[in-house]
C-alpha atoms as a PDB file:
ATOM      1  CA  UNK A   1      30.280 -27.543 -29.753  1.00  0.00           C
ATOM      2  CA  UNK A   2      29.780 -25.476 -32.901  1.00  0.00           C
ATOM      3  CA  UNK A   3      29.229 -21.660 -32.276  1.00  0.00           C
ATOM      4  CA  UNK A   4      25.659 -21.857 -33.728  1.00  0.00           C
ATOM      5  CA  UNK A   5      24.725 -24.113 -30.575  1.00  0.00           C
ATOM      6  CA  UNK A   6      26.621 -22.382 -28.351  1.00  0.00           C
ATOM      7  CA  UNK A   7      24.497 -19.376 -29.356  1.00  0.00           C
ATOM      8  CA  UNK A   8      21.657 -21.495 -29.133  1.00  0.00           C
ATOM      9  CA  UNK A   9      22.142 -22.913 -24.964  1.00  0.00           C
ATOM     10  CA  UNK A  10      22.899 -19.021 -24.279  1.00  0.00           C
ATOM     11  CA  UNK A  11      19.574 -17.912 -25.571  1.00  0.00           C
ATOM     12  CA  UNK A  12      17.820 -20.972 -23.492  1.00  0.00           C
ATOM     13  CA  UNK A  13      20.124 -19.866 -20.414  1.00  0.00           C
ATOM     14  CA  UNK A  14      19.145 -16.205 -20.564  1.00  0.00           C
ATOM     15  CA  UNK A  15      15.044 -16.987 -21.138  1.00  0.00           C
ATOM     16  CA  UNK A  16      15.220 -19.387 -18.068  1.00  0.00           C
ATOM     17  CA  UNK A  17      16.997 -16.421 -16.294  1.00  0.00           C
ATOM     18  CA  UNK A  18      14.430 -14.158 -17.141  1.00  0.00           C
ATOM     19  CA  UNK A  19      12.213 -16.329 -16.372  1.00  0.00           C
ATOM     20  CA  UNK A  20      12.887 -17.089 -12.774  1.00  0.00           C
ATOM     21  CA  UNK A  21      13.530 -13.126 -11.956  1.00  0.00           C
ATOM     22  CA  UNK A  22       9.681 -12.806 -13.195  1.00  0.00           C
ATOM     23  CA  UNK A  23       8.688 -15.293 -10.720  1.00  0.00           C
ATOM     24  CA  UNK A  24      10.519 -13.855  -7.677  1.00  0.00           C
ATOM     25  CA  UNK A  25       8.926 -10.540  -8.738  1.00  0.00           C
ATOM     26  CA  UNK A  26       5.751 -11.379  -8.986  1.00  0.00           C
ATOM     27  CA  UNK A  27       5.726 -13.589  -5.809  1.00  0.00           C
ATOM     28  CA  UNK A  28       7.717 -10.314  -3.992  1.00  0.00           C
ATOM     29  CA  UNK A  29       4.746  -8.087  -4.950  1.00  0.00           C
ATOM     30  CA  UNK A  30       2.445 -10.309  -4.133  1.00  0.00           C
ATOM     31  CA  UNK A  31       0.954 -10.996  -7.472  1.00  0.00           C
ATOM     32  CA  UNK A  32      -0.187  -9.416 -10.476  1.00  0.00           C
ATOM     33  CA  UNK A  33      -3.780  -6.799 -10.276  1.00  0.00           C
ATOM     34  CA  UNK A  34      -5.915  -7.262 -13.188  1.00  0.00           C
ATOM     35  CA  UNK A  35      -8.915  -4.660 -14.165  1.00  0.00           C
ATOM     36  CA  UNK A  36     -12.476  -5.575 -13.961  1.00  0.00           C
ATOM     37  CA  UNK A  37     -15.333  -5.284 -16.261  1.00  0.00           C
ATOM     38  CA  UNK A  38     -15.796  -1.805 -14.897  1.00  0.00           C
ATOM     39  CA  UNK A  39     -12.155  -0.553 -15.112  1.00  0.00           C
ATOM     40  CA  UNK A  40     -11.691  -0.477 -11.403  1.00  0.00           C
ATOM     41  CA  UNK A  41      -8.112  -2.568 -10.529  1.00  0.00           C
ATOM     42  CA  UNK A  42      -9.481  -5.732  -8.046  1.00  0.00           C
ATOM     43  CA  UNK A  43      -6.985  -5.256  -4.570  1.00  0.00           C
ATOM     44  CA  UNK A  44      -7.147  -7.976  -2.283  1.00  0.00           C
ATOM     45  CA  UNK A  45      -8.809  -7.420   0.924  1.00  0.00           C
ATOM     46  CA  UNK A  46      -6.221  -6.192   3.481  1.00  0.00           C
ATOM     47  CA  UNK A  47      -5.811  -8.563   6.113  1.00  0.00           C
ATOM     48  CA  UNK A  48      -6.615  -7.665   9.776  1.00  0.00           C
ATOM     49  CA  UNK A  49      -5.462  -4.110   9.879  1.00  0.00           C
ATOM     50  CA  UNK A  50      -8.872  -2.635  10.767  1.00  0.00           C
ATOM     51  CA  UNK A  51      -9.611  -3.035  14.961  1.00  0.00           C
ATOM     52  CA  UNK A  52     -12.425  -2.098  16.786  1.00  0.00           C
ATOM     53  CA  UNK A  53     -11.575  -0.710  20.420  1.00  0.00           C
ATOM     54  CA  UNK A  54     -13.817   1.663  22.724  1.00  0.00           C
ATOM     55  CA  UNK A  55     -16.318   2.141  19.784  1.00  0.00           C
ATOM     56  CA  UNK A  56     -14.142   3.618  17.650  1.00  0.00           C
ATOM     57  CA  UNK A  57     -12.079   2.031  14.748  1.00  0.00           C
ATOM     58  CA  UNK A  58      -8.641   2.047  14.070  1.00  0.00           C
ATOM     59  CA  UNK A  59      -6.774   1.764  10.351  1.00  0.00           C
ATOM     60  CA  UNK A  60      -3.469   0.489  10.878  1.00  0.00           C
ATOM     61  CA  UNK A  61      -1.242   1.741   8.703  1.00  0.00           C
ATOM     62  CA  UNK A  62       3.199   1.252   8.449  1.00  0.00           C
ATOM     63  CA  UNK A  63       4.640   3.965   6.758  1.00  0.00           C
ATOM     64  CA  UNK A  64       8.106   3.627   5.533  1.00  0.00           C
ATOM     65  CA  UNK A  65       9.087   3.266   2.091  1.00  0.00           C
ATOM     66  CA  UNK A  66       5.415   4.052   1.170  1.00  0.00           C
ATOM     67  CA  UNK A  67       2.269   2.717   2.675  1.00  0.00           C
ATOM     68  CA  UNK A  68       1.555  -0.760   3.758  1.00  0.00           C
ATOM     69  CA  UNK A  69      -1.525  -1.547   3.319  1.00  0.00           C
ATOM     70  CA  UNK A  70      -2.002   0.611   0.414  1.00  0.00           C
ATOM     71  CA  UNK A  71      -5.977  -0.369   0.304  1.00  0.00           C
ATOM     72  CA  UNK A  72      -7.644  -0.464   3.096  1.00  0.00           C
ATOM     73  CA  UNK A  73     -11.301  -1.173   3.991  1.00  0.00           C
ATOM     74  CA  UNK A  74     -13.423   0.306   6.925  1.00  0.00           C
ATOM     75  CA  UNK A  75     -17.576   0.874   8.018  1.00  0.00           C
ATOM     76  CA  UNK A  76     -18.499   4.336   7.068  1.00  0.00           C
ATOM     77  CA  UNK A  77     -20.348   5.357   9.705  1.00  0.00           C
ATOM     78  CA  UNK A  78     -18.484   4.362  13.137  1.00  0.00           C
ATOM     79  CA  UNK A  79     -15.720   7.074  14.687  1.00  0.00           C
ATOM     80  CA  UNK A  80     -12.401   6.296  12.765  1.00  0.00           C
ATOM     81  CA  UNK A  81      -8.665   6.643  13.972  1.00  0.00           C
ATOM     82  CA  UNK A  82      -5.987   6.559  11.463  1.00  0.00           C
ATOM     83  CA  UNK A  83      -2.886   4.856  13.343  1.00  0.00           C
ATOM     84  CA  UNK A  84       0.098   5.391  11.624  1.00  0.00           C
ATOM     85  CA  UNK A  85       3.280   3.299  12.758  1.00  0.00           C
ATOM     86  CA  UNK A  86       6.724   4.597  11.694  1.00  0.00           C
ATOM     87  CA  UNK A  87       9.898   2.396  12.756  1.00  0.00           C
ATOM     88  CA  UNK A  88      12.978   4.192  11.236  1.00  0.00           C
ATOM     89  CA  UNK A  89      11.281   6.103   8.482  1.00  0.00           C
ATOM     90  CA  UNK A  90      13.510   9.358   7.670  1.00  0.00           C
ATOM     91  CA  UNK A  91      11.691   9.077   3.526  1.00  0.00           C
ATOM     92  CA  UNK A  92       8.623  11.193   2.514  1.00  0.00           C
ATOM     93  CA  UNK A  93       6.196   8.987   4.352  1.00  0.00           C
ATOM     94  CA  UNK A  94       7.388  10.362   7.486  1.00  0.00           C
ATOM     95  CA  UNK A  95       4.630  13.468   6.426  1.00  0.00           C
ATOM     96  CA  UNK A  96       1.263  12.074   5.627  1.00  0.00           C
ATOM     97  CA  UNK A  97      -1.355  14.208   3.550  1.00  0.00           C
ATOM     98  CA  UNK A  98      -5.094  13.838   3.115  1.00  0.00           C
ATOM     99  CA  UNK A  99      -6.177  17.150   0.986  1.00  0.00           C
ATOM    100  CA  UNK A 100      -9.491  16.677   1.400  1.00  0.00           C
ATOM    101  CA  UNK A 101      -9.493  16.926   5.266  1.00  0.00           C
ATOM    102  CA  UNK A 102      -6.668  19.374   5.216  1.00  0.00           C
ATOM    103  CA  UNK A 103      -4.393  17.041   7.210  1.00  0.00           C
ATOM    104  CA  UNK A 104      -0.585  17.533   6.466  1.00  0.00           C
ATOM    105  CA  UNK A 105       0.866  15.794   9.573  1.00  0.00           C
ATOM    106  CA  UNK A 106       4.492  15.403  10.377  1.00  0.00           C
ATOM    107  CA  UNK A 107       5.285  11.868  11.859  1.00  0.00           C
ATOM    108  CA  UNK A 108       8.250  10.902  14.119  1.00  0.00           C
ATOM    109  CA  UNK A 109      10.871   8.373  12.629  1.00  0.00           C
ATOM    110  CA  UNK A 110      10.064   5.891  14.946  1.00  0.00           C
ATOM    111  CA  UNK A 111       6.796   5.925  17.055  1.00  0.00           C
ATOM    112  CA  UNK A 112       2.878   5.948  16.774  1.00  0.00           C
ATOM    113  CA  UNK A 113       0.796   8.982  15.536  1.00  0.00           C
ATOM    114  CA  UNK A 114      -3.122   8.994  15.729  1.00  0.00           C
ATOM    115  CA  UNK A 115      -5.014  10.809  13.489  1.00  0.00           C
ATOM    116  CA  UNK A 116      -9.186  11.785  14.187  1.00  0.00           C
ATOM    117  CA  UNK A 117     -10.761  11.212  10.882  1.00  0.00           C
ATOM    118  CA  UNK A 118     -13.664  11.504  12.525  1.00  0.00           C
ATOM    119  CA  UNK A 119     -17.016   9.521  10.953  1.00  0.00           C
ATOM    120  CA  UNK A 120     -17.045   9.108   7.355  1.00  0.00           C
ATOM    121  CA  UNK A 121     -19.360   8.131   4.853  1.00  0.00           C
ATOM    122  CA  UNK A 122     -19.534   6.121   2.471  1.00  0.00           C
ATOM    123  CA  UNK A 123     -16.937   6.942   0.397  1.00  0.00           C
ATOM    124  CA  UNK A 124     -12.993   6.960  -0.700  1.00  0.00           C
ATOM    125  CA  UNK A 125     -10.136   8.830   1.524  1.00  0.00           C
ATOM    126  CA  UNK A 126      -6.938   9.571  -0.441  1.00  0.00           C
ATOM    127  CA  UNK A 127      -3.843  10.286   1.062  1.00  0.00           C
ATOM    128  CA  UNK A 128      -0.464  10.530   0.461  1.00  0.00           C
ATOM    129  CA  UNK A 129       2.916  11.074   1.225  1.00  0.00           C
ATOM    130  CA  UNK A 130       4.743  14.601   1.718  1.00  0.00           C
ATOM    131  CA  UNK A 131       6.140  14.604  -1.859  1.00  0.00           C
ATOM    132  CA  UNK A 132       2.885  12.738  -3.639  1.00  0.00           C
ATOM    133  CA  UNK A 133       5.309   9.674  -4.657  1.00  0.00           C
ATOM    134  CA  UNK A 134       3.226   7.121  -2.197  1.00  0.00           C
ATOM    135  CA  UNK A 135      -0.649   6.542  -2.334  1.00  0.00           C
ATOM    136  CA  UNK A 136      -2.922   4.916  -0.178  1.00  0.00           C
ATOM    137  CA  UNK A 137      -6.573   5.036  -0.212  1.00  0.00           C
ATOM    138  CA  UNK A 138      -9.064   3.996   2.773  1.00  0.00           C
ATOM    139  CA  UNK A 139     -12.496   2.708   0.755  1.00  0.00           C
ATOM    140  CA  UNK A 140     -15.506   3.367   3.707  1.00  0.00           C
ATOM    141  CA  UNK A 141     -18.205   0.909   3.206  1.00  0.00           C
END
């Protein structure tokens, strides 16, 4: 094998390399967001982390490593809890922030915390972790 076609099968290695690592990242982050017509970013619909128990509603949220689910959808309207589940989380996450309620909570590394967010309206809660690094957003409907 000549040294042009050796430097030829390394190219083709290295592109089908590259190639697969794209894959397993986008399959690891669970796909790939694309903007809408209006500029918003399309989330998927969060799947089953908003319960209804005693007439009030609960947002289920892990916190470790950031916030999973990062979008989450509720009924503006109905008494909300925030439930936020730690299991070994010593990062930033372990102190959640929502400026516009004023809520700066410390969390325990392992455990469940409640928060009272009370009834909102239709509108968008932002929070955040204790440094800013992690997001997550609750969208009332």
């Amino acid at each position: 094998m000549d040294k042009s076609s050796k430097s030829n099968l390394m190219i083709i290695v290295a592109i089908i390399i590259a190639a697969i690592v794209i894959f397993f990242a986008i399959s690891y982050t669970g796909g790939v967001s694309s903007n809408s017509d209006d500029g918003n970013v399309n989330v998927k619909e969060t799947a089953n982390n908003v319960s209804v128990v005693d007439g009030k509603q609960i947002i289920e949220i892990k916190a470790k490593g950031g916030y999973s689910p990062e979008h989450s959808f509720a009924k503006a309207g109905v008494p909300t809890i925030l439930r936020l589940n730690t299991n070994g989380t010593f990062d930033c996450t372990s102190i959640v922030r929502i400026p516009s309620m004023n809520i700066n909570q410390n969390l325990p590394m392992t455990g469940i915390t409640d928060i009272n967010l009370g009834v909102q309206g239709v509108s968008t809660l932002q929070g955040t972790c204790g440094t800013g690094t992690y997001p997550f957003d609750i969208k009332f409907e």
